[in-house]
Protein backbone atom coordinates (compact mmCIF):
# COMPACT_ATOMS: atom_id res chain seq x y z
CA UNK A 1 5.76 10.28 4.66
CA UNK A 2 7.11 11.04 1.24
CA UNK A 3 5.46 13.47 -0.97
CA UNK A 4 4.18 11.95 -4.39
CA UNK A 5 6.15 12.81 -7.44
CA UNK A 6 2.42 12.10 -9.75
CA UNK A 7 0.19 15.25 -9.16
CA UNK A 8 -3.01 16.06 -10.74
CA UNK A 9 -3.05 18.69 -13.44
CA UNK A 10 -5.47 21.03 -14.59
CA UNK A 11 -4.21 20.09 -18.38
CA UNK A 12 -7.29 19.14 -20.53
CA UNK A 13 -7.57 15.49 -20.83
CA UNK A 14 -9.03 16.86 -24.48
CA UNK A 15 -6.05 18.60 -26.08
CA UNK A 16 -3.75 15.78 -24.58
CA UNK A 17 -5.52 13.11 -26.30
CA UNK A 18 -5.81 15.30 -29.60
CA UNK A 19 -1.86 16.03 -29.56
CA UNK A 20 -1.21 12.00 -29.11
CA UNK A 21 -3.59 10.11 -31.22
CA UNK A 22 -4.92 10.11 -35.35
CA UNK A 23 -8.92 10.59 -35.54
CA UNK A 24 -9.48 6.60 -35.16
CA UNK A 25 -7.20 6.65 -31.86
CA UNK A 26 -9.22 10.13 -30.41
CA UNK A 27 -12.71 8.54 -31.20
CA UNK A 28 -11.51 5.18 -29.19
CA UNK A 29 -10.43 7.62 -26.60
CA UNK A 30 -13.70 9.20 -26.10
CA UNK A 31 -15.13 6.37 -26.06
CA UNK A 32 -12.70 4.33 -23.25
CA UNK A 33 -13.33 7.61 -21.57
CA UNK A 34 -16.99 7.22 -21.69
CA UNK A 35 -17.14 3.80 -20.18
CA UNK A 36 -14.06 4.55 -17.68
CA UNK A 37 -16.73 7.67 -16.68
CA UNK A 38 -19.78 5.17 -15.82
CA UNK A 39 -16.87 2.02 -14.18
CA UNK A 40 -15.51 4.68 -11.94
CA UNK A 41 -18.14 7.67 -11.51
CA UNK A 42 -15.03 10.29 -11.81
CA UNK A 43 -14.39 12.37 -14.79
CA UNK A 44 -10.38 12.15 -16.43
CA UNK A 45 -8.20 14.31 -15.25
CA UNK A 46 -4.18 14.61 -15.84
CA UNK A 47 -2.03 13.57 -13.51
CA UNK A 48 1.69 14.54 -14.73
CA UNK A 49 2.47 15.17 -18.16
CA UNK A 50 0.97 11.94 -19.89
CA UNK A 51 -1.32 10.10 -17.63
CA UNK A 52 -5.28 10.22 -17.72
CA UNK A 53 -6.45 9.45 -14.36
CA UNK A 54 -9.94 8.36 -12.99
CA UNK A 55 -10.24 9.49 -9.69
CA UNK A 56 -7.61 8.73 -6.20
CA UNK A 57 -7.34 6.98 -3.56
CA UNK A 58 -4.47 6.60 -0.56
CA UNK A 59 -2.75 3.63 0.21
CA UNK A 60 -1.52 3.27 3.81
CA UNK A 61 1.24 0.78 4.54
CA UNK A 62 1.64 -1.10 7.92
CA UNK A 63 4.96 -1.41 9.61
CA UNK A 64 5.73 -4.94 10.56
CA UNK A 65 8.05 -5.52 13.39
CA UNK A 66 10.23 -9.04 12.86
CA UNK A 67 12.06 -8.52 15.78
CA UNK A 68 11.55 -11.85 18.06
């Protein structure tokens, strides 16, 4: 199976948001981050450079055969 390119990070979610958004855009953030919290019961956490992630999960593909 391939290895995933996305990784989580141990960049703060904090300092990511702070060096991307004005004060209106950070206090929007906190609070999206607030209800994404209580939705998914996992704190933010990086995953790459720019994405804020809430939690993980696999996905497994099955193999279909067509072959008659």
């Amino acid at each position: 199976m391939a290895e995933n390119k996305t990784k989580p990070t141990d960049a703060s979610v904090d300092d990511y948001i702070a060096s991307r958004a004005n004060a209106q855009q950070c206090t929007d953030c906190r609070e999206l981050m607030v209800l994404f919290k209580k939705i998914t019961r996992h704190s933010p956490r990086m995953w790459g450079p720019s994405i804020v992630g809430y939690g993980s999960y696999r996905v497994f593909r099955m193999k279909l055969s067509t072959t008659a």
